[in-house]
Protein backbone atom coordinates (compact mmCIF):
# COMPACT_ATOMS: atom_id res chain seq x y z
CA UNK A 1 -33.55 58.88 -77.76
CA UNK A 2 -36.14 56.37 -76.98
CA UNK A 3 -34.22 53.72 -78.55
CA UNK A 4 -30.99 54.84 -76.17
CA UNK A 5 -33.25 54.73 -72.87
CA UNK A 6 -34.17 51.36 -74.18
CA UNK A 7 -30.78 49.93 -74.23
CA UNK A 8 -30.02 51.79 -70.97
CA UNK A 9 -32.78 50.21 -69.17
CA UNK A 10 -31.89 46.91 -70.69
CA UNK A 11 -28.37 47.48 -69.61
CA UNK A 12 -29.40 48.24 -66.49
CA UNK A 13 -31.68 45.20 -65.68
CA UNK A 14 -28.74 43.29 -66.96
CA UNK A 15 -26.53 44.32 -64.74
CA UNK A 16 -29.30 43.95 -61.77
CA UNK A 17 -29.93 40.29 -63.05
CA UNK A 18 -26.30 39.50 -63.00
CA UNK A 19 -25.84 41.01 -59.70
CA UNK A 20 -28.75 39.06 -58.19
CA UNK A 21 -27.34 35.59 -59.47
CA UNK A 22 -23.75 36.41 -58.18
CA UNK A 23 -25.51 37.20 -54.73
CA UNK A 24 -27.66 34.05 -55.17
CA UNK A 25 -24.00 32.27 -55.50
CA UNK A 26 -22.23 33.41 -52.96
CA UNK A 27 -25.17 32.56 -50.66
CA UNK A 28 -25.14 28.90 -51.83
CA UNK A 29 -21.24 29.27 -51.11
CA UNK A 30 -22.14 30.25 -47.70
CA UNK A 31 -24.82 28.31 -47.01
CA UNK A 32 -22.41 24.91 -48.39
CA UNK A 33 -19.43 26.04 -46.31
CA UNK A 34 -21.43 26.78 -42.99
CA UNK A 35 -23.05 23.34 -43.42
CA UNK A 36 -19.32 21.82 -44.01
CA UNK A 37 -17.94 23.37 -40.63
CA UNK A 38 -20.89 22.19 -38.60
CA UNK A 39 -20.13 18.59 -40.35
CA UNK A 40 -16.54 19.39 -39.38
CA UNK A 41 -17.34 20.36 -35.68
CA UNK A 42 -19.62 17.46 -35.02
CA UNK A 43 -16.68 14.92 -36.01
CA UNK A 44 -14.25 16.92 -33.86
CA UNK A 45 -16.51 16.96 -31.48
CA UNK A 46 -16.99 13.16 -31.14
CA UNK A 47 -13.59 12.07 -31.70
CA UNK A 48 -12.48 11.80 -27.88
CA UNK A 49 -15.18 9.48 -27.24
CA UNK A 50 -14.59 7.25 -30.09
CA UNK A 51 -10.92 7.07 -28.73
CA UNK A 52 -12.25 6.33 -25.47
CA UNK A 53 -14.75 3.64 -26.50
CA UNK A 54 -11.60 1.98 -28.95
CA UNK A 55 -9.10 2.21 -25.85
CA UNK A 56 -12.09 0.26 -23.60
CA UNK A 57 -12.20 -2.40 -26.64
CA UNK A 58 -8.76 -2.66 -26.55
CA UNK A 59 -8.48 -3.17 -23.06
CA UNK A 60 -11.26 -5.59 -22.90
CA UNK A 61 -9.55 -7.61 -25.28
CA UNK A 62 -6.20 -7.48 -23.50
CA UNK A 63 -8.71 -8.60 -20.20
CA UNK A 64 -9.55 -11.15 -21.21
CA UNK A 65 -6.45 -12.66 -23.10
CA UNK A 66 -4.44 -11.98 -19.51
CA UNK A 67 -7.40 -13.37 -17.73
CA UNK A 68 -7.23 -16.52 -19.60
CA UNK A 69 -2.93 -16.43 -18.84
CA UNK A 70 -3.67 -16.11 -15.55
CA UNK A 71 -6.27 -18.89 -15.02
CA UNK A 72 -3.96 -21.24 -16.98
CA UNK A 73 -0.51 -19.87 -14.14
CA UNK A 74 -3.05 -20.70 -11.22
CA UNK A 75 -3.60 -23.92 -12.53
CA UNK A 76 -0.41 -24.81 -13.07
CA UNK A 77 0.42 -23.32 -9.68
CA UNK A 78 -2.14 -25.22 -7.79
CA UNK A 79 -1.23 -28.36 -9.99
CA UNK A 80 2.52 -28.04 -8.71
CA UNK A 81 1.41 -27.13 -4.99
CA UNK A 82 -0.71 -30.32 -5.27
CA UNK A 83 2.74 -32.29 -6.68
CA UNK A 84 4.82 -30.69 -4.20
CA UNK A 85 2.61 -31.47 -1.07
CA UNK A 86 2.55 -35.00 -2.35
CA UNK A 87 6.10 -35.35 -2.77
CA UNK A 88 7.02 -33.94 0.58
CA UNK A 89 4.36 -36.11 2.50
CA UNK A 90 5.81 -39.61 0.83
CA UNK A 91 9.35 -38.13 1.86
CA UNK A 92 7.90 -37.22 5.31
CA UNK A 93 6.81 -40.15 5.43
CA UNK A 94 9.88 -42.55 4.51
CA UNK A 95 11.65 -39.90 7.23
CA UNK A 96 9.39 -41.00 9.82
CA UNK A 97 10.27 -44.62 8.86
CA UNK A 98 13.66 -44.26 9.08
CA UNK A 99 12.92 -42.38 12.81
CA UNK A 100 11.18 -45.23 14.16
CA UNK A 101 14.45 -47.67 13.14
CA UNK A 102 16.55 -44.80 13.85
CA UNK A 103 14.97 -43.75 17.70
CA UNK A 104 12.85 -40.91 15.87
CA UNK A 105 13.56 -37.55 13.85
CA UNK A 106 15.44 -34.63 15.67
CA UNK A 107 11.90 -33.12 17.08
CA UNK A 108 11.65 -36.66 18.56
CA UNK A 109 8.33 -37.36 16.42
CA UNK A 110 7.98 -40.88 15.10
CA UNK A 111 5.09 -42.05 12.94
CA UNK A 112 2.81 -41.73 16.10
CA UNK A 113 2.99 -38.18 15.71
CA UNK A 114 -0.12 -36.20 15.04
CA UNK A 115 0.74 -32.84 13.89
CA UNK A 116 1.70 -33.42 10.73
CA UNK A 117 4.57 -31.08 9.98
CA UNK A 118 7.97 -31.21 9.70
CA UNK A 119 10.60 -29.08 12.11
CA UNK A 120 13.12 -26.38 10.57
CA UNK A 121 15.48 -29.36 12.00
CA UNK A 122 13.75 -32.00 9.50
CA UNK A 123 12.97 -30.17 6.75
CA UNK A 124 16.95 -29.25 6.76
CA UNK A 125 17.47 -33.09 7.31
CA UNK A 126 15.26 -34.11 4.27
CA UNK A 127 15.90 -31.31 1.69
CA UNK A 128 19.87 -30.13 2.48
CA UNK A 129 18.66 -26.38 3.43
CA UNK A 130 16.46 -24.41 5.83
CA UNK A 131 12.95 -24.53 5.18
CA UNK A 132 12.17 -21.18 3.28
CA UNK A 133 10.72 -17.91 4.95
CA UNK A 134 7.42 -18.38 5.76
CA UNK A 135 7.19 -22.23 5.91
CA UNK A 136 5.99 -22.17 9.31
């Protein structure tokens, strides 16, 4: 009989030892996927602002590409202008040539005249149409 108590105690710290370590594992399981969903949360978490921060990049790129498209259109604009004022001051000026042999343009300026600017009447005269909205 003492040999059979033995084997029952033995049996029974077996069981108690193999109990413990499956406890032991499933804690480590636990313990693993707790640390996991934290990891997990802490991405989620930060995800809108990386989106934000890569939109802003983005954006600043796109910035400064249309900034530099836009500096080169004013220059050309203001390069044109610059053309375009020239061009119409010679021609104003060959008009008010032809005024002075002619008895003077239809505003009755010759090339003593000091304000500088054509009338609708001579800018029709010099270019075939009315001067556009907002030319005077």
């Amino acid at each position: 009989m003492a040999a059979a108590g033995s084997e029952a105690s033995a049996q029974r710290g077996q069981d108690v030892s193999e109990k413990a370590r499956r406890a032991a594992a499933l804690d480590e399981v636990e313990r693993y996927n707790a640390a996991s969903r934290e990891a997990a949360a802490r991405y989620n978490a930060q995800l809108p602002r990386q989106a934000w921060e890569m939109m802003l990049q983005k954006l600043a790129g796109r910035t400064g590409q249309l900034s530099a498209l836009a500096g080169a259109d004013r220059n050309q604009a203001q390069s044109e202008r610059q053309l375009y004022s020239g061009l119409g001051g010679a021609a104003y000026e060959g008009l008010s040539g032809l005024g002075q042999k002619r008895g003077g343009l239809s505003s009755g300026r010759g090339a003593g005249s000091t304000s500088g600017r054509m009338t609708p009447e001579d800018y029709q005269a010099l270019y075939g149409t009315p001067p556009p909205p907002g030319y005077y």
